[in-house]
PDB file of N, CA and C in Angstrom:
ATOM      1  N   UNK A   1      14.174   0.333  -1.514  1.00  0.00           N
ATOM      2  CA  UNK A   1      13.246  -0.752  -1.621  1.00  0.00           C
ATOM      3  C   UNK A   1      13.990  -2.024  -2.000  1.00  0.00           C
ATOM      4  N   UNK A   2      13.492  -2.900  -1.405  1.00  0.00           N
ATOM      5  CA  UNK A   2      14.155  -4.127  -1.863  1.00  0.00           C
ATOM      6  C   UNK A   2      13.377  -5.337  -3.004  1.00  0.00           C
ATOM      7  N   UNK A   3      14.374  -5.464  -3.951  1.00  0.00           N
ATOM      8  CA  UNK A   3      13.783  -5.819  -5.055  1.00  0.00           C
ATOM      9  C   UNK A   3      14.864  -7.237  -5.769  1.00  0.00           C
ATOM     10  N   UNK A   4      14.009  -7.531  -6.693  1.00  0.00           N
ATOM     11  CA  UNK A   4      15.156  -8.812  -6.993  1.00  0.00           C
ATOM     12  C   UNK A   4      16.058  -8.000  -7.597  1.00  0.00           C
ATOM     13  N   UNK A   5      17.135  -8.567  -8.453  1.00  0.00           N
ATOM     14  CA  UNK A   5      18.123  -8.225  -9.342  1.00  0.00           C
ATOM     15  C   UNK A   5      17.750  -6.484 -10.701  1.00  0.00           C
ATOM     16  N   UNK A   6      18.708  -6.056 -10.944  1.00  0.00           N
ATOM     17  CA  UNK A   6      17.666  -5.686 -11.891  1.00  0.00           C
ATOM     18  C   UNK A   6      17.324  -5.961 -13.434  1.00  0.00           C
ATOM     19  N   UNK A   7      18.212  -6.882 -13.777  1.00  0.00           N
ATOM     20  CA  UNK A   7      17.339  -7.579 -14.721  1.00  0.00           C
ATOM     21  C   UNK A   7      15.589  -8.409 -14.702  1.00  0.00           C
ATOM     22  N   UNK A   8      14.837  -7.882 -14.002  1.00  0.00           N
ATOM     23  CA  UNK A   8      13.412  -8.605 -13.337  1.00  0.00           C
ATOM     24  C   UNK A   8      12.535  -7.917 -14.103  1.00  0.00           C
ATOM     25  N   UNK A   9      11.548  -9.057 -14.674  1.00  0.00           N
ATOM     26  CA  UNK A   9      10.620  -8.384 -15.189  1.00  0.00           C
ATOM     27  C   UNK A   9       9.207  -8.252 -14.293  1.00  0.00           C
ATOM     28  N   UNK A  10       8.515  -7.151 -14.547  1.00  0.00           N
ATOM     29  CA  UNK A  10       7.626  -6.407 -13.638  1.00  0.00           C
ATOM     30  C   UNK A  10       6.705  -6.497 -14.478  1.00  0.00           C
ATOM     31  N   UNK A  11       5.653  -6.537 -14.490  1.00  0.00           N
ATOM     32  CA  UNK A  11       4.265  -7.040 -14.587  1.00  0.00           C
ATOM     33  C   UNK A  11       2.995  -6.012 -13.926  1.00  0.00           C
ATOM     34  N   UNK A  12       2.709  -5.217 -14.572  1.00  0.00           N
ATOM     35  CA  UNK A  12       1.408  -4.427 -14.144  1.00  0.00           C
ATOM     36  C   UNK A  12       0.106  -5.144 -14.707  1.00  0.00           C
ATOM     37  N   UNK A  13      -0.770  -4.960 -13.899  1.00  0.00           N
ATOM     38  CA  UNK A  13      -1.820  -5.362 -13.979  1.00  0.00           C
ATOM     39  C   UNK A  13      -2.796  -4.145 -13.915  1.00  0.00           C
ATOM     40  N   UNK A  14      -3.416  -4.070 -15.056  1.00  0.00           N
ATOM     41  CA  UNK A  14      -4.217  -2.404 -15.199  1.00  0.00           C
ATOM     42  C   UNK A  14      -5.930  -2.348 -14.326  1.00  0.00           C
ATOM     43  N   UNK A  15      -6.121  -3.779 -14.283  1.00  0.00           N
ATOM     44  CA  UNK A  15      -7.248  -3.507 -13.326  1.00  0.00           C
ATOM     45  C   UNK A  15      -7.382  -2.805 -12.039  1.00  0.00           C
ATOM     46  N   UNK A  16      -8.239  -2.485 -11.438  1.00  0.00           N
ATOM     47  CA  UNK A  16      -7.861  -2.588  -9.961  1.00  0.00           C
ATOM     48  C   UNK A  16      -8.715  -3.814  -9.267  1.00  0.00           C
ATOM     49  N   UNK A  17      -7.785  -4.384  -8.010  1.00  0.00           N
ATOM     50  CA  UNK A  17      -7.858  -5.579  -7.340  1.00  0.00           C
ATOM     51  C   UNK A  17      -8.478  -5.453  -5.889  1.00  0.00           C
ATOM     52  N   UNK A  18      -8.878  -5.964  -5.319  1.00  0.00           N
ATOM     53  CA  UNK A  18     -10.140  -5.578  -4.192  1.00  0.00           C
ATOM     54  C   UNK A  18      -8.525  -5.982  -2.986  1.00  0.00           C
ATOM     55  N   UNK A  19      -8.011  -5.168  -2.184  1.00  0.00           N
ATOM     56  CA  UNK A  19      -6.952  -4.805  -1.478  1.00  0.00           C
ATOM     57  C   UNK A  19      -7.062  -5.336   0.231  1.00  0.00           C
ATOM     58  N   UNK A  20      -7.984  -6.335   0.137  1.00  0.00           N
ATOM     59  CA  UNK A  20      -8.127  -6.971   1.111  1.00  0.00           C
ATOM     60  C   UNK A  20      -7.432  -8.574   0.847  1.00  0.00           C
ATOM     61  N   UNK A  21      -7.169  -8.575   0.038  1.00  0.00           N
ATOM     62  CA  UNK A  21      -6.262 -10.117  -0.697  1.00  0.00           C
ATOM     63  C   UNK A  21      -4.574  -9.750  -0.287  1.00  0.00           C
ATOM     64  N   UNK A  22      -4.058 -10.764   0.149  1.00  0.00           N
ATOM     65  CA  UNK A  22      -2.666 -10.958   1.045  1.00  0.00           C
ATOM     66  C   UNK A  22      -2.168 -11.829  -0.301  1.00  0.00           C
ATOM     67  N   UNK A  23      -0.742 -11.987   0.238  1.00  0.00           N
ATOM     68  CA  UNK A  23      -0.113 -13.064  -0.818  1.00  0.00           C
ATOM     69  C   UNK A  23      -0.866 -14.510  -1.321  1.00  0.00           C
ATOM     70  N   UNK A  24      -1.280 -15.093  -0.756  1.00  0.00           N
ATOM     71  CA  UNK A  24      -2.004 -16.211  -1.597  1.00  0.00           C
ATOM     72  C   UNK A  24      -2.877 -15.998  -2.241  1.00  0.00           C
ATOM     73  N   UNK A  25      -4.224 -14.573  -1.695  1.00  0.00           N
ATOM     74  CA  UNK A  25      -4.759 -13.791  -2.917  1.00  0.00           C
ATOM     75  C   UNK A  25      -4.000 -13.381  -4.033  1.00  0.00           C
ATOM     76  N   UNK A  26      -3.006 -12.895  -3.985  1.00  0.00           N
ATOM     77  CA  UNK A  26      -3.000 -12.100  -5.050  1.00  0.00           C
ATOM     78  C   UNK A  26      -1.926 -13.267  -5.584  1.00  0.00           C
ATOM     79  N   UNK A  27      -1.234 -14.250  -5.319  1.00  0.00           N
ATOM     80  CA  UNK A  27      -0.704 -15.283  -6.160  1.00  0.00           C
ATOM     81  C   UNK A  27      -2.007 -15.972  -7.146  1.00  0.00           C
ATOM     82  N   UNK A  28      -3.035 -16.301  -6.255  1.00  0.00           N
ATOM     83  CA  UNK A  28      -3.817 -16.675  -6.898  1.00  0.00           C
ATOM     84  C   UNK A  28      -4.890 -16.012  -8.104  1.00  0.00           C
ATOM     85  N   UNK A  29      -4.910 -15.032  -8.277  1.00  0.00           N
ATOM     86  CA  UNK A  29      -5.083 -13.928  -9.221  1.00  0.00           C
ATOM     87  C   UNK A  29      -3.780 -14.004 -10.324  1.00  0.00           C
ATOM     88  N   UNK A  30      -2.788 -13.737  -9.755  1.00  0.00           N
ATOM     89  CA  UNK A  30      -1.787 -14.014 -10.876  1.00  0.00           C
ATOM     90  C   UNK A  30      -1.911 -15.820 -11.302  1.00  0.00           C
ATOM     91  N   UNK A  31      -2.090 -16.615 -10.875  1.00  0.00           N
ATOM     92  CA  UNK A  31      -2.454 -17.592 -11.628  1.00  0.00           C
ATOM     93  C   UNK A  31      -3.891 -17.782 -12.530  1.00  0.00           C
ATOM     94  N   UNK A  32      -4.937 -17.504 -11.823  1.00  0.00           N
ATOM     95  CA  UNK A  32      -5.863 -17.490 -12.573  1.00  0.00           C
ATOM     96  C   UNK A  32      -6.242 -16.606 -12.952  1.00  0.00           C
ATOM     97  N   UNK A  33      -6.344 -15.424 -13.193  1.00  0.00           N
ATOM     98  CA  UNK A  33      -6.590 -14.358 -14.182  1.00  0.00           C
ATOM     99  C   UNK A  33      -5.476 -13.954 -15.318  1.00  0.00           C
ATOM    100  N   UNK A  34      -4.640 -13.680 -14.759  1.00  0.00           N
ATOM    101  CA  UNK A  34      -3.365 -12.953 -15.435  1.00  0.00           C
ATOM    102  C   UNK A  34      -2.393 -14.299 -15.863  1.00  0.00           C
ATOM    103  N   UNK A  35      -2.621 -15.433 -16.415  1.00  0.00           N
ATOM    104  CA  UNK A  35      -2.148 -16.705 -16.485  1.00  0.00           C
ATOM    105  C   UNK A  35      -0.742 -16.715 -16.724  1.00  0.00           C
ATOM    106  N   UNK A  36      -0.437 -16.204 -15.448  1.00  0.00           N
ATOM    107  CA  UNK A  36       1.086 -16.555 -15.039  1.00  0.00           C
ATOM    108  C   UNK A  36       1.280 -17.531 -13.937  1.00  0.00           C
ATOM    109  N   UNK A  37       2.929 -17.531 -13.594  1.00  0.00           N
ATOM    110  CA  UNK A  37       3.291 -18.461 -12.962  1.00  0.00           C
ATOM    111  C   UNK A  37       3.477 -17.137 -11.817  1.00  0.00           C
ATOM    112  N   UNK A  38       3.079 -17.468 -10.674  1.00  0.00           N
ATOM    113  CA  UNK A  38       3.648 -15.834  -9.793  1.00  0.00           C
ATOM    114  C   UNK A  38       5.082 -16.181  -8.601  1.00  0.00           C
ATOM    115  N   UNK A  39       5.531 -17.616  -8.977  1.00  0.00           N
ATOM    116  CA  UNK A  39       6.778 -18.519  -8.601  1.00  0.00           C
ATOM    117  C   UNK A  39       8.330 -18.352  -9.607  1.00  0.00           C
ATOM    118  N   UNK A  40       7.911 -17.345 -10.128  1.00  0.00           N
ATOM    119  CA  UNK A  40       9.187 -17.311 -11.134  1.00  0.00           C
ATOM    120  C   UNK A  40      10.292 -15.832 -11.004  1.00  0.00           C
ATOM    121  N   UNK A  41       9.494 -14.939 -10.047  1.00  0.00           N
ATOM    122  CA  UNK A  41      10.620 -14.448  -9.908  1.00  0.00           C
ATOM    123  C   UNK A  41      10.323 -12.753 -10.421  1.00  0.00           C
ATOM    124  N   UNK A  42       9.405 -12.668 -11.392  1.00  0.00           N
ATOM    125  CA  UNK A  42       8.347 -11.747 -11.956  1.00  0.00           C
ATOM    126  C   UNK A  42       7.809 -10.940 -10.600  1.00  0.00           C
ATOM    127  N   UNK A  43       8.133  -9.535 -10.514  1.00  0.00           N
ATOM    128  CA  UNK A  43       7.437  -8.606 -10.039  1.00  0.00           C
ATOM    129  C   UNK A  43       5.614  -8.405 -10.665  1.00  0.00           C
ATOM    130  N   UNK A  44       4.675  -8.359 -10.044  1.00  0.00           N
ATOM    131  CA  UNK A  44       3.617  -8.268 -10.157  1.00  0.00           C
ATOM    132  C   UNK A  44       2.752  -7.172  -9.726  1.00  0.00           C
ATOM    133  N   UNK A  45       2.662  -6.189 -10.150  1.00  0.00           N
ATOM    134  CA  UNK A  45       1.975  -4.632  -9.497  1.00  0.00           C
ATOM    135  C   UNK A  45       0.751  -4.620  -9.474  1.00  0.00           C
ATOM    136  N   UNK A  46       0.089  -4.261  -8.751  1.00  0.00           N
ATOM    137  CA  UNK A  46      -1.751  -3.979  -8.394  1.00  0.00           C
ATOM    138  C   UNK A  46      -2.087  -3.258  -7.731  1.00  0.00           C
ATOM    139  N   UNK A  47      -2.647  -2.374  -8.232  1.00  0.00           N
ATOM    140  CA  UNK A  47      -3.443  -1.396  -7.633  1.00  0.00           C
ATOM    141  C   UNK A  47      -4.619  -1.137  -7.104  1.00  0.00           C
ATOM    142  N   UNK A  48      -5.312   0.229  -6.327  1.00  0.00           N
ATOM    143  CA  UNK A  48      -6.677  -0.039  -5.685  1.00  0.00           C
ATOM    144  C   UNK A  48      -7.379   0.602  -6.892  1.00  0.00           C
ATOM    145  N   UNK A  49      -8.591   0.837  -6.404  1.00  0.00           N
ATOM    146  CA  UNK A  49      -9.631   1.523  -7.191  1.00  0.00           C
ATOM    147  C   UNK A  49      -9.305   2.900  -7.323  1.00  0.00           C
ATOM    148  N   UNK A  50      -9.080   3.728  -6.015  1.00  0.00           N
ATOM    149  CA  UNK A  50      -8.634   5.241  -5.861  1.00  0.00           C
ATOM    150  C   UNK A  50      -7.468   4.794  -6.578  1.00  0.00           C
ATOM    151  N   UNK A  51      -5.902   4.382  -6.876  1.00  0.00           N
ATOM    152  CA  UNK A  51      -5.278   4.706  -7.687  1.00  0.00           C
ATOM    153  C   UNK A  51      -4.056   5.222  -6.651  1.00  0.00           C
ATOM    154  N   UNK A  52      -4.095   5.195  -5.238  1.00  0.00           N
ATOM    155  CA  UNK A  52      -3.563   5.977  -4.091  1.00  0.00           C
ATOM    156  C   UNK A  52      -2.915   4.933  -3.320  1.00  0.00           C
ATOM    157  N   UNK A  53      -3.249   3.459  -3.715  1.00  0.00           N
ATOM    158  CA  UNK A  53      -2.460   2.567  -3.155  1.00  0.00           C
ATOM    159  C   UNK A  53      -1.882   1.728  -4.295  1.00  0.00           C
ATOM    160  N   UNK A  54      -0.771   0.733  -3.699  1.00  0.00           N
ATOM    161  CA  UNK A  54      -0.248  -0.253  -5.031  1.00  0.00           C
ATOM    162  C   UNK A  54       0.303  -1.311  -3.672  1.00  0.00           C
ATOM    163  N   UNK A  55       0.210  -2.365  -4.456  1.00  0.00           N
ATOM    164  CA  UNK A  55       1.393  -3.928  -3.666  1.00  0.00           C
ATOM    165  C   UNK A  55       1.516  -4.344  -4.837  1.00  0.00           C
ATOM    166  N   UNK A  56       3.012  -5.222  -4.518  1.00  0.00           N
ATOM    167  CA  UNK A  56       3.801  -6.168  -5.340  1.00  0.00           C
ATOM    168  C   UNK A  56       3.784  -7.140  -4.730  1.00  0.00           C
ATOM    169  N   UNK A  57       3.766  -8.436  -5.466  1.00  0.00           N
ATOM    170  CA  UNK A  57       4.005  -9.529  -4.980  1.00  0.00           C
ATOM    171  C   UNK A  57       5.051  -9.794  -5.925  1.00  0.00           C
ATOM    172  N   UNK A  58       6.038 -10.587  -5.362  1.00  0.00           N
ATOM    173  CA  UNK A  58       7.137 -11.563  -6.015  1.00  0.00           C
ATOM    174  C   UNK A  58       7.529 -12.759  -5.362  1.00  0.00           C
ATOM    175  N   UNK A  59       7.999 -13.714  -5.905  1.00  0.00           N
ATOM    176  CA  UNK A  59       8.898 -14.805  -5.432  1.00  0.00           C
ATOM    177  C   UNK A  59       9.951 -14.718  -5.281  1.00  0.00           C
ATOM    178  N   UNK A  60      10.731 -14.709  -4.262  1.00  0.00           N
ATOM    179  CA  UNK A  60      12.522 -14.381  -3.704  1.00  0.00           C
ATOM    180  C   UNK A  60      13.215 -15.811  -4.024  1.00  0.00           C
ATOM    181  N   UNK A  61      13.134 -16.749  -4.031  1.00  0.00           N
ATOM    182  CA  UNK A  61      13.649 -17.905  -3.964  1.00  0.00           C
ATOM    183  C   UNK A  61      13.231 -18.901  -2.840  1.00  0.00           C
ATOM    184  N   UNK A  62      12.760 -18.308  -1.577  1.00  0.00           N
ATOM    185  CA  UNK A  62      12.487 -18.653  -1.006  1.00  0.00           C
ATOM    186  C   UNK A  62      10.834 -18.486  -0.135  1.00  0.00           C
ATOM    187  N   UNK A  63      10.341 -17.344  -0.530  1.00  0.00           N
ATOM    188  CA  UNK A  63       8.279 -17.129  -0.016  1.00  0.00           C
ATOM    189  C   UNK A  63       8.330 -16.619  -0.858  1.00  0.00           C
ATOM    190  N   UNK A  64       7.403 -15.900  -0.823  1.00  0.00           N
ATOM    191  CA  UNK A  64       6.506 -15.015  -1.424  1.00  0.00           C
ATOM    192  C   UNK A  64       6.851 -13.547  -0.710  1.00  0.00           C
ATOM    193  N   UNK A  65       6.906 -12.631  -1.240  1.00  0.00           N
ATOM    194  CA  UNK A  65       7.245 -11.434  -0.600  1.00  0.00           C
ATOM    195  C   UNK A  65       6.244 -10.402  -1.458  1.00  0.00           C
ATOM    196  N   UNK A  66       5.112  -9.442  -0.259  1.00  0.00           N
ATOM    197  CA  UNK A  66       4.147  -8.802  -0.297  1.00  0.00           C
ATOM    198  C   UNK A  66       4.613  -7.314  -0.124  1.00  0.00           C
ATOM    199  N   UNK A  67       4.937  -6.199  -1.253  1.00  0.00           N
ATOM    200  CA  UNK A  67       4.944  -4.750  -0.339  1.00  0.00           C
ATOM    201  C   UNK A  67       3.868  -4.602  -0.898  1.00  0.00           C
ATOM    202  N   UNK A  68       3.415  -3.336   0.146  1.00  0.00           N
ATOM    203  CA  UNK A  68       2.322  -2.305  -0.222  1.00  0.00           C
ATOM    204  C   UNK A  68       3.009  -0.923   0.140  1.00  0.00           C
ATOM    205  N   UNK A  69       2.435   0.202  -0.410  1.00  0.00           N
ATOM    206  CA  UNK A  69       2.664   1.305  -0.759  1.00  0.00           C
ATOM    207  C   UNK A  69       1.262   2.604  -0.788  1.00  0.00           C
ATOM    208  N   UNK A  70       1.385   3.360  -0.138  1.00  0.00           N
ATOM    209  CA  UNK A  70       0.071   4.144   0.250  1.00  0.00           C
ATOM    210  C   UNK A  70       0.683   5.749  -0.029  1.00  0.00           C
ATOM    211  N   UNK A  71       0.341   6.270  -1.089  1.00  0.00           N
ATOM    212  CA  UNK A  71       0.545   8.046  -1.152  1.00  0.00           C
ATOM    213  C   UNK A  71      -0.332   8.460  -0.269  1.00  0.00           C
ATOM    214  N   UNK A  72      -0.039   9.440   0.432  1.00  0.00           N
ATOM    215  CA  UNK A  72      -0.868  10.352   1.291  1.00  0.00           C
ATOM    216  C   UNK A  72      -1.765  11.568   0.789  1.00  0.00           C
ATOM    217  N   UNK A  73      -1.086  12.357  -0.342  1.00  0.00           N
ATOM    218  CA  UNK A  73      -1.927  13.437  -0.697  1.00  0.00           C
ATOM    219  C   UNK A  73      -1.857  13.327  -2.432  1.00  0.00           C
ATOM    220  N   UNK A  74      -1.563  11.784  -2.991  1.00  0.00           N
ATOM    221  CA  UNK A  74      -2.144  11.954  -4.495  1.00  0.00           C
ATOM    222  C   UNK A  74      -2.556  10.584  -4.415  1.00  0.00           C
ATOM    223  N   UNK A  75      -2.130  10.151  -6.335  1.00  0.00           N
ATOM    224  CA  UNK A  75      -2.298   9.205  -6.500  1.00  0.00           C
ATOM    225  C   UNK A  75      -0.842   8.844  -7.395  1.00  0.00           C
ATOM    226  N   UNK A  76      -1.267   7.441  -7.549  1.00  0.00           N
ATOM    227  CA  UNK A  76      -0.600   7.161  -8.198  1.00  0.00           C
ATOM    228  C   UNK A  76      -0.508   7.321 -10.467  1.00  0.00           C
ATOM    229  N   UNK A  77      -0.008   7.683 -11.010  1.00  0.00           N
ATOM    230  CA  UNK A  77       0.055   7.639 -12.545  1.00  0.00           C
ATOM    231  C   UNK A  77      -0.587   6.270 -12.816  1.00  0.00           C
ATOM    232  N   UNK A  78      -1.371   5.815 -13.394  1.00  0.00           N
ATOM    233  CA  UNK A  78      -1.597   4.312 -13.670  1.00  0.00           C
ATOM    234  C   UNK A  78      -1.987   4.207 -15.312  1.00  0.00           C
ATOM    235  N   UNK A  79      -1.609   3.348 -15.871  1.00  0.00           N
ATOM    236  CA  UNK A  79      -2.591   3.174 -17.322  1.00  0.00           C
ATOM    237  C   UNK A  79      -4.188   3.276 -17.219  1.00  0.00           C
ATOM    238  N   UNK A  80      -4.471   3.598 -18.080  1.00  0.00           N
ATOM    239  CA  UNK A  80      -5.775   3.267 -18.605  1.00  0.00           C
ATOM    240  C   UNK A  80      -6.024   2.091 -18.024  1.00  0.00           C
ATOM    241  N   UNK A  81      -7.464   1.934 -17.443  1.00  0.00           N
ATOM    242  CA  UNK A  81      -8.088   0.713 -16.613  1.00  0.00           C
ATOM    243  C   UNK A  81      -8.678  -0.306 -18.065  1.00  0.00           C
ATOM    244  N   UNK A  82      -8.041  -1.246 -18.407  1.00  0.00           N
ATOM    245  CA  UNK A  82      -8.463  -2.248 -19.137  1.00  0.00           C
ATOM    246  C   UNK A  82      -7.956  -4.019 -18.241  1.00  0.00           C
ATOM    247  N   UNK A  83      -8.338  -4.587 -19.545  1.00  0.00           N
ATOM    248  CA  UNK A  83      -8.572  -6.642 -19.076  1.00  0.00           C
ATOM    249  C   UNK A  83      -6.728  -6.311 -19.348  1.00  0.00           C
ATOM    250  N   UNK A  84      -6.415  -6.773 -18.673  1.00  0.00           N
ATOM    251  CA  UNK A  84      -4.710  -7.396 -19.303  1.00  0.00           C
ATOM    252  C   UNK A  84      -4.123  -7.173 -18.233  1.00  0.00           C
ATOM    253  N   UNK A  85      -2.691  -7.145 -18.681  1.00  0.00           N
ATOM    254  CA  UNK A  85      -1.361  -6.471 -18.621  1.00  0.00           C
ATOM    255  C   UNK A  85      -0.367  -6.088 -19.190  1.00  0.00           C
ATOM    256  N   UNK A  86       0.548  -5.346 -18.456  1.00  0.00           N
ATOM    257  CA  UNK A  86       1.322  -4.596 -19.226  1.00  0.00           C
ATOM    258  C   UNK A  86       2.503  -4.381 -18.783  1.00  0.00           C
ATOM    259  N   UNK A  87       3.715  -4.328 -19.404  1.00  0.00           N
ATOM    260  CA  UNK A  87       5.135  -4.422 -18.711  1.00  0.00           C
ATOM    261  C   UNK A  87       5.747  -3.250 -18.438  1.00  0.00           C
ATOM    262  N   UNK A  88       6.825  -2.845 -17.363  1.00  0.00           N
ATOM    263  CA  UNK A  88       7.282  -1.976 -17.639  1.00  0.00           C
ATOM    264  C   UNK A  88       8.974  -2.492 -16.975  1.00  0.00           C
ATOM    265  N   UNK A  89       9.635  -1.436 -17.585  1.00  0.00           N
ATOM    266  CA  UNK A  89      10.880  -1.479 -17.206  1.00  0.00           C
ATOM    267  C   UNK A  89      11.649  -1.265 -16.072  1.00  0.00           C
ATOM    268  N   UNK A  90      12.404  -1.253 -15.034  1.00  0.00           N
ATOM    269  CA  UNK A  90      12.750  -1.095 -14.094  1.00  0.00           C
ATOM    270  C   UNK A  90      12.994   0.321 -13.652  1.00  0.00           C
ATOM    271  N   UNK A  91      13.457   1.362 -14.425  1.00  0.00           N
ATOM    272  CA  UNK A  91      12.917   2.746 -14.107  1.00  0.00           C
ATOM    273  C   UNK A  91      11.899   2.940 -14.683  1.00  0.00           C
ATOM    274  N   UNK A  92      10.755   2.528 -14.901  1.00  0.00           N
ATOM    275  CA  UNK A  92       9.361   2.776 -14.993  1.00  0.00           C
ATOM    276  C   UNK A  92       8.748   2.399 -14.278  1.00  0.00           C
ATOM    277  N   UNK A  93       9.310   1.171 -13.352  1.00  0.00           N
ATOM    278  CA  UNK A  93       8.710   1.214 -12.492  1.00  0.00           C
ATOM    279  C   UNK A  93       9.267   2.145 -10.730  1.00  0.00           C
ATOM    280  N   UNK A  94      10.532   2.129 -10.889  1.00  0.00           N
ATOM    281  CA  UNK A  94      10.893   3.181 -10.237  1.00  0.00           C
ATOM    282  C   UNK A  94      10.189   4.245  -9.772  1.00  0.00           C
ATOM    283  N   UNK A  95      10.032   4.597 -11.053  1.00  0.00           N
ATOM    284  CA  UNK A  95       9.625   6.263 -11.406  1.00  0.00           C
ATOM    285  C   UNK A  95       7.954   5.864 -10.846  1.00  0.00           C
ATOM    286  N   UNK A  96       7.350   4.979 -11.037  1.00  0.00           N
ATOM    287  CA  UNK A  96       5.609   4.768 -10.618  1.00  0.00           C
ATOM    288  C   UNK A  96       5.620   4.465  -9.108  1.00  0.00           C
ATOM    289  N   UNK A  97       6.607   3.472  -8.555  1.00  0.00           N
ATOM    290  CA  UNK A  97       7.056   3.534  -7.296  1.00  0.00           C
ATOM    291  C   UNK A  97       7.064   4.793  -6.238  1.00  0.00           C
ATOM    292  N   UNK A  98       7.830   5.649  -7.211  1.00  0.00           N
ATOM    293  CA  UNK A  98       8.267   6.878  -6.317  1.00  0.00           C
ATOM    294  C   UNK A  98       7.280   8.277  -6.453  1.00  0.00           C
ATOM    295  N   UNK A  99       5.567   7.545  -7.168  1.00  0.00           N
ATOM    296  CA  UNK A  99       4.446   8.377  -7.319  1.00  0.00           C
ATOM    297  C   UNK A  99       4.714   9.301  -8.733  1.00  0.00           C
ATOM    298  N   UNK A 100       5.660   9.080  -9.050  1.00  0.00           N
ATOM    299  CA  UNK A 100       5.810   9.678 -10.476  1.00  0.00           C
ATOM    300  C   UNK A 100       5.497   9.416 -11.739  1.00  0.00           C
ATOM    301  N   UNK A 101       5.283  10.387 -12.642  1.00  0.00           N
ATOM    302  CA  UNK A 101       4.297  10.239 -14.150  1.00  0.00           C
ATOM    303  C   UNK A 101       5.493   8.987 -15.005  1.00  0.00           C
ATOM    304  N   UNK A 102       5.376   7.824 -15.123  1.00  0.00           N
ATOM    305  CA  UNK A 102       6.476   6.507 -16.022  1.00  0.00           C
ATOM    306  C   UNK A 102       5.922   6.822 -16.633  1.00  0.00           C
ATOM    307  N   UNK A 103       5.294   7.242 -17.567  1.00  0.00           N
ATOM    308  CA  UNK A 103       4.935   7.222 -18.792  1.00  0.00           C
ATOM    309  C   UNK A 103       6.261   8.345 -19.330  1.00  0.00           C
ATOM    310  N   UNK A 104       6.499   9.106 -18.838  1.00  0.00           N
ATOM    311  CA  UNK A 104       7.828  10.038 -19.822  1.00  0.00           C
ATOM    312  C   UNK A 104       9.170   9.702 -19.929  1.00  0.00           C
ATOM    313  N   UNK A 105       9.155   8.126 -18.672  1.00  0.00           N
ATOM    314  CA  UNK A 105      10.552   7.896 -18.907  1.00  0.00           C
ATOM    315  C   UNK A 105      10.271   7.099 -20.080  1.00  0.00           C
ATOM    316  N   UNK A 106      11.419   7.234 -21.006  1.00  0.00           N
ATOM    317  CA  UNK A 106      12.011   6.507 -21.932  1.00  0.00           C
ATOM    318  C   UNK A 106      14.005   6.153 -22.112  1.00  0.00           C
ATOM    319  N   UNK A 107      13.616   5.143 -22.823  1.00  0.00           N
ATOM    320  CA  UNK A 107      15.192   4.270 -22.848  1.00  0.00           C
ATOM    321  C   UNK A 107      15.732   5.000 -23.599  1.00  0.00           C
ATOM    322  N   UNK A 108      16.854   5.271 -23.459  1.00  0.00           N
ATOM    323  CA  UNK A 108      17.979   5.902 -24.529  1.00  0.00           C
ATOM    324  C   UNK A 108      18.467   4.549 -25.242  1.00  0.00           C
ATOM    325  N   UNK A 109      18.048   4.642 -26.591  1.00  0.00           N
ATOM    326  CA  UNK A 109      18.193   3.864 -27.756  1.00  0.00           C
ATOM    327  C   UNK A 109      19.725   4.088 -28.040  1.00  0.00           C
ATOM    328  N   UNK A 110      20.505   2.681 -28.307  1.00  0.00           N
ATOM    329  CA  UNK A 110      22.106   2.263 -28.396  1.00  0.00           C
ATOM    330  C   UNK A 110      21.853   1.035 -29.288  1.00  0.00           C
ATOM    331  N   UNK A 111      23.009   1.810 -29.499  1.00  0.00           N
ATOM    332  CA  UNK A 111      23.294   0.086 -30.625  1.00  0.00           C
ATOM    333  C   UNK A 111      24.254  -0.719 -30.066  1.00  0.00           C
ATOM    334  N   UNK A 112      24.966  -1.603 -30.159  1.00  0.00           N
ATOM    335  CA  UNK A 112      25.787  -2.385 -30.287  1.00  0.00           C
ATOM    336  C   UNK A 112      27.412  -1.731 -30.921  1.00  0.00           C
ATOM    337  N   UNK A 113      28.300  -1.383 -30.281  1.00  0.00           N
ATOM    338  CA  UNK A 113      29.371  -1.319 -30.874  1.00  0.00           C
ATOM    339  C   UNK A 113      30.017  -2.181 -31.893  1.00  0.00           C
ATOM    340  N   UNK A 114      30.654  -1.705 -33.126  1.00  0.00           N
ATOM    341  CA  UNK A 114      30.758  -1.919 -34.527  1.00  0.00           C
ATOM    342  C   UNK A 114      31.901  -3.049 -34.342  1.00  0.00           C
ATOM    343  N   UNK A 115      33.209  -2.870 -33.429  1.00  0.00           N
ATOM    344  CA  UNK A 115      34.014  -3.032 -33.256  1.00  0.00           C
ATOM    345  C   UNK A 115      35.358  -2.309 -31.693  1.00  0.00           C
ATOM    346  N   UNK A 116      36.428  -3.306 -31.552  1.00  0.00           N
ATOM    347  CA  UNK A 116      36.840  -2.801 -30.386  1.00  0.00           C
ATOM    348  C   UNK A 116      38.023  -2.347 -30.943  1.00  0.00           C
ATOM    349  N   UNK A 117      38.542  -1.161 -30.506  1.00  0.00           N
ATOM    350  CA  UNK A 117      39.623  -0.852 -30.827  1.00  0.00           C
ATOM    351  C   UNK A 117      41.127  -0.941 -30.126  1.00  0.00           C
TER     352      UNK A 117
END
């Protein structure tokens, strides 16, 4: 899949969004609902009602760039349906990408080395 860098932050949106909205829909949702900028570079995830489809919108530097994504025989893992959003990390979103439960990935916690030897 092609994606920005992976330092990018990704942006779920826990509602579901009526899936007839193209990129200027759903830019415009990320501006007026979710009061972001949807020009910055921010991955933006949305899902249907069934839970069986998802699109991203992002800004490349240059348009707007729209995927969508359709499982055939499930759904997708999604949060709890509430008002907001919610972030996830780049293998979390991976892992939700590739129809899989993100909720079990977790970061392996590191510190900072003390010193170089």
């Amino acid at each position: 899949m092609i994606l920005p860098g992976q330092h990018v932050r990704i942006v779920v949106a826990t509602r579901p969004v009526d899936f007839r909205k193209g990129h200027n829909g759903l830019a415009a949702l990320v501006h007026n609902e979710l009061k972001s900028d949807p020009f910055t570079g921010t991955v933006f995830v949305f899902r249907s009602r069934r839970a069986d489809r998802l699109k991203l919108v992002f800004w490349d530097g240059s348009g707007l760039v729209l995927v969508y994504k359709r499982l055939e025989e499930n759904s997708f893992c999604w949060p709890e349906v509430r008002d907001g959003v919610m972030s996830l990390s780049i293998v979390q979103f991976e892992a939700l990408f590739g129809g899989l439960d993100w909720r079990k990935i977790r970061a392996l916690e590191s510190r900072a080395p003390q010193g170089v030897e």
